[in-house]
C-alpha atoms as a PDB file:
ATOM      1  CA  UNK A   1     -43.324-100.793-125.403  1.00  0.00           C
ATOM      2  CA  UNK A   2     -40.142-101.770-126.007  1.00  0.00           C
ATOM      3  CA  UNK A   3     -37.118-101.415-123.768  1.00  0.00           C
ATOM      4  CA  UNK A   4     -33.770-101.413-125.610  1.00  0.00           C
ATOM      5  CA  UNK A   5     -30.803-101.323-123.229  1.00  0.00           C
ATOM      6  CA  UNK A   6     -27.372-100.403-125.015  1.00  0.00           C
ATOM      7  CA  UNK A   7     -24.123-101.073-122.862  1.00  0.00           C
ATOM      8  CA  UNK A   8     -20.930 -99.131-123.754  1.00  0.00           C
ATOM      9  CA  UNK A   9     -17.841-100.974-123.584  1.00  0.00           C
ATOM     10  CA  UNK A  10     -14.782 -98.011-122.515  1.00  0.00           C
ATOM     11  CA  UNK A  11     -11.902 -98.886-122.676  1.00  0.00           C
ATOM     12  CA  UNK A  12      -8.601 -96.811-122.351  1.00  0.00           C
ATOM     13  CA  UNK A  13      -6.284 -97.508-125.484  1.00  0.00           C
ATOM     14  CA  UNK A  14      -2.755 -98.242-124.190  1.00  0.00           C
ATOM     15  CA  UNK A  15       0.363 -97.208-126.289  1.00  0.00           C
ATOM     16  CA  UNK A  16       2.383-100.146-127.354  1.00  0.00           C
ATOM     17  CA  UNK A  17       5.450 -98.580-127.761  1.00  0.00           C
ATOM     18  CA  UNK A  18       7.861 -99.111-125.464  1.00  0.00           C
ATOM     19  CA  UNK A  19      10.947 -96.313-124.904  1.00  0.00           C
ATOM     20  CA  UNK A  20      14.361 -98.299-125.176  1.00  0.00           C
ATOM     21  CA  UNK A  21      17.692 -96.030-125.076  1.00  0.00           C
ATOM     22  CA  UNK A  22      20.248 -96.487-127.157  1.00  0.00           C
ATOM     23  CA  UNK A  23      23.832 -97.468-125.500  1.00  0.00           C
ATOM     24  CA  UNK A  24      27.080 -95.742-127.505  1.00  0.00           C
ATOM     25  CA  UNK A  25      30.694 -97.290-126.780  1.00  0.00           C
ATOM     26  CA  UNK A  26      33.023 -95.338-126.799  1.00  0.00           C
ATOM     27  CA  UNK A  27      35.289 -97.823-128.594  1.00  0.00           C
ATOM     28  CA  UNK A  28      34.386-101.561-129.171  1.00  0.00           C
ATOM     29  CA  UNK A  29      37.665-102.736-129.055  1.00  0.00           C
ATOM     30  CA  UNK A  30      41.208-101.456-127.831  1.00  0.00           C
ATOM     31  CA  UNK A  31      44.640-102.874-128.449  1.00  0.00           C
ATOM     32  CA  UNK A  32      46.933-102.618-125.239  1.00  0.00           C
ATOM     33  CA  UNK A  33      50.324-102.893-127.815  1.00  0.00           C
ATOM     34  CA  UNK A  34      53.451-104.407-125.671  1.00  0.00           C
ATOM     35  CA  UNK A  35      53.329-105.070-122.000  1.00  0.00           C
ATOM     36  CA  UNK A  36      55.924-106.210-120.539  1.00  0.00           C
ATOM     37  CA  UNK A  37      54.701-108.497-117.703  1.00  0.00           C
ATOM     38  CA  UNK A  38      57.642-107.814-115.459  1.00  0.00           C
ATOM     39  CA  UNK A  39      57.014-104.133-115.063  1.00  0.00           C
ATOM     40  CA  UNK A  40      53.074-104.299-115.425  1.00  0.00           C
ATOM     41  CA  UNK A  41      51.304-107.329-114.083  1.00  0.00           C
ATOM     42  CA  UNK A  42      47.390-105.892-114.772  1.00  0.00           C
ATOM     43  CA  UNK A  43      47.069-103.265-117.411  1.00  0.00           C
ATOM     44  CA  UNK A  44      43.772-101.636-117.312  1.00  0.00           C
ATOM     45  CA  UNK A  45      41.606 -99.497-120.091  1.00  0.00           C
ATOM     46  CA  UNK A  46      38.449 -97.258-119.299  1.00  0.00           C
ATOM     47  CA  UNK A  47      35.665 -97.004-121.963  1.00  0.00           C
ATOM     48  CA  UNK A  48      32.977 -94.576-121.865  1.00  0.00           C
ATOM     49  CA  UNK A  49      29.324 -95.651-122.063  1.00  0.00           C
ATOM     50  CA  UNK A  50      26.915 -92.981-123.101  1.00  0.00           C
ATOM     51  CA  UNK A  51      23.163 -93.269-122.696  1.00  0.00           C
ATOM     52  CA  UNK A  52      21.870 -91.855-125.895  1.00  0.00           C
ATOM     53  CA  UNK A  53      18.067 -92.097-125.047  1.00  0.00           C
ATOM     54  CA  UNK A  54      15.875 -90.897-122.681  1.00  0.00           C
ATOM     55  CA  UNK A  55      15.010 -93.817-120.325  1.00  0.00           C
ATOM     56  CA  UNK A  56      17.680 -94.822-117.902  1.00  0.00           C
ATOM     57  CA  UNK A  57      19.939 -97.960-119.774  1.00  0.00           C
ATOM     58  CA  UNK A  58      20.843-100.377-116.227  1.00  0.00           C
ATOM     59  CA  UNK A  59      24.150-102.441-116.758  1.00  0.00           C
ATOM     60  CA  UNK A  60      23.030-106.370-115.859  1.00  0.00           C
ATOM     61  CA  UNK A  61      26.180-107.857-116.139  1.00  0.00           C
ATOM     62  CA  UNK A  62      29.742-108.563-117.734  1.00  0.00           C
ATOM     63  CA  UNK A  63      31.373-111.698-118.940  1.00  0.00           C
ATOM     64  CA  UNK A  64      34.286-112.336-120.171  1.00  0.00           C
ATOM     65  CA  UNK A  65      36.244-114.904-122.277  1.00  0.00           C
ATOM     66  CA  UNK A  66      39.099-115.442-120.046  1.00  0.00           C
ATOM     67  CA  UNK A  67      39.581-115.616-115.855  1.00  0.00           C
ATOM     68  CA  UNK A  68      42.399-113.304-116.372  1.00  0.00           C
ATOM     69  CA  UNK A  69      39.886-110.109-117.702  1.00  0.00           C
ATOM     70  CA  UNK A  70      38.617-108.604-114.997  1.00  0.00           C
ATOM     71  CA  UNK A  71      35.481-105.623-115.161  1.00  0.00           C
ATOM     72  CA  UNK A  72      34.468-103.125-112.957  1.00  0.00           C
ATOM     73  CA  UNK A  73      31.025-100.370-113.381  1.00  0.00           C
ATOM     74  CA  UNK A  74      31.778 -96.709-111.875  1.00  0.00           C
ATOM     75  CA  UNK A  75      28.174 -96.936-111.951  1.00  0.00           C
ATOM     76  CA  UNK A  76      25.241 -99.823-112.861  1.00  0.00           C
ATOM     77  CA  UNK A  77      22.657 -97.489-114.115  1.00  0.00           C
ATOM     78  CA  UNK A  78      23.512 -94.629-116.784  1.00  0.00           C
ATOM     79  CA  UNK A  79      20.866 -92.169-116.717  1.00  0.00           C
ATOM     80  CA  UNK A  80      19.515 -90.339-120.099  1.00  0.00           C
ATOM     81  CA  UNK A  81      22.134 -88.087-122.165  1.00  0.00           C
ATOM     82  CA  UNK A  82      24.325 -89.383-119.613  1.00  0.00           C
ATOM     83  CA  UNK A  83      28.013 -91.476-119.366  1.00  0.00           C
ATOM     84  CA  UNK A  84      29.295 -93.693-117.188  1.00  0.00           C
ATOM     85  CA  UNK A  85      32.759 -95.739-117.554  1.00  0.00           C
ATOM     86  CA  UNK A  86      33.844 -99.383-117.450  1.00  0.00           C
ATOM     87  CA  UNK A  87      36.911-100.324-117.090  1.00  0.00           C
ATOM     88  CA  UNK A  88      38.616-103.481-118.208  1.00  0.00           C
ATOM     89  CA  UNK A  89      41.803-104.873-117.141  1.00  0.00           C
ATOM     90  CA  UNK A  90      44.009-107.848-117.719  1.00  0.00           C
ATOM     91  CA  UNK A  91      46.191-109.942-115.604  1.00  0.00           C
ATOM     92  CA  UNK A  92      49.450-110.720-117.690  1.00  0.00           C
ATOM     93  CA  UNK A  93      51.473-113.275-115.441  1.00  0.00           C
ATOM     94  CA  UNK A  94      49.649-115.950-116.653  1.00  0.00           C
ATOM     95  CA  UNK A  95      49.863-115.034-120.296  1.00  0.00           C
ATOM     96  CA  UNK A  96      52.746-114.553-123.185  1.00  0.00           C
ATOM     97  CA  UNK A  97      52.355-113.951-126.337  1.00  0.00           C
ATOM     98  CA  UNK A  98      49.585-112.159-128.841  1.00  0.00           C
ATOM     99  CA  UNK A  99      46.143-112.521-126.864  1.00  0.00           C
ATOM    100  CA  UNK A 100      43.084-111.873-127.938  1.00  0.00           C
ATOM    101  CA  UNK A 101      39.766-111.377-125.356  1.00  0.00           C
ATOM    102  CA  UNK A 102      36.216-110.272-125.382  1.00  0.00           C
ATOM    103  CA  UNK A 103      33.845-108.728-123.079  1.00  0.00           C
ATOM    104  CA  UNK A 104      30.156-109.013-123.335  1.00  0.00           C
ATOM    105  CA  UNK A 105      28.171-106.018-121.804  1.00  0.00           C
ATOM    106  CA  UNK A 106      24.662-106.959-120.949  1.00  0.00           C
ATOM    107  CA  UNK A 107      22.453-104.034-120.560  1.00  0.00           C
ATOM    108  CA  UNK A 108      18.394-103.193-121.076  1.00  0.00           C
ATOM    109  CA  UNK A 109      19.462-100.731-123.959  1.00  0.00           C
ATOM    110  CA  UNK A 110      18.040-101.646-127.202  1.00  0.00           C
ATOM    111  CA  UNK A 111      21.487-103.235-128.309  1.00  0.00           C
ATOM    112  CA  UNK A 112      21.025-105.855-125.131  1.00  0.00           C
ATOM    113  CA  UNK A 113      24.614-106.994-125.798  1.00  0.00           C
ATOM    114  CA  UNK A 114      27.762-104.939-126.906  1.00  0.00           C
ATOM    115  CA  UNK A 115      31.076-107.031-127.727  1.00  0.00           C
ATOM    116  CA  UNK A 116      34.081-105.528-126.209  1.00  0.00           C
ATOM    117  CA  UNK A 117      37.452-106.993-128.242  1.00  0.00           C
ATOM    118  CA  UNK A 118      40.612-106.106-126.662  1.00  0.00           C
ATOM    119  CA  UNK A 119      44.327-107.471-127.495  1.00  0.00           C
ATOM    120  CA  UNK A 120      47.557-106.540-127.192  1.00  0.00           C
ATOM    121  CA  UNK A 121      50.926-108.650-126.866  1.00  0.00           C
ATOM    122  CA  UNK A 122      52.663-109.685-123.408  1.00  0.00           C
ATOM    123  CA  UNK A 123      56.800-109.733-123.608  1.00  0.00           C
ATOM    124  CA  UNK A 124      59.092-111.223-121.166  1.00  0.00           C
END
């Protein structure tokens, strides 16, 4: 008599996908027009950052292209459907003239990296 021993192999199947969210700007650039740098030595924009996924989208870092653009997070982790703001500002004393400047906004949304452009013109 033979014996025939049969061994199942089980295995759960794992879904590959992976979730990402989506980050939205609320504007990828901004021009701050004329400052005059004796009556405003840091002007200062806020842009919104909406979360258009469903998995939370964590802010890793910011650089910029100059010393004198300076970033701050109201928060480092936008949850899903929801906004948070980041605000950008610019220290004029050391600048005259046109200027243009970028900001790069690392994040784990899908997009990774958003370029910020702002510009504007500083008057004596």
């Amino acid at each position: 008599m033979a014996l025939l021993l049969t061994t199942f192999h089980c295995s759960a199947i794992k879904d590959t996908t992976k979730e990402v969210s989506q980050l939205l700007l609320g504007t990828n650039q901004f021009d701050f027009g004329q400052i005059d740098k004796n009556s405003k030595s840091i002007a200062t924009v806020k842009i919104g950052l909406y979360n258009s996924g469903t998995t939370p989208v964590l802010i890793l870092k910011a650089d910029t292209s100059c010393k004198c653009v300076k970033t701050n997070f109201e928060n480092d982790e936008i949850p899903p459907k929801g906004t948070a703001y980041l605000s950008i500002s610019i220290e004029t004393k050391e600048l005259e003239g046109p200027f243009k400047k970028k900001v790069y906004l690392k994040t784990t949304a899908k997009n990774r990296v958003e370029l910020i452009k702002i510009s504007g013109n500083v008057t004596d």
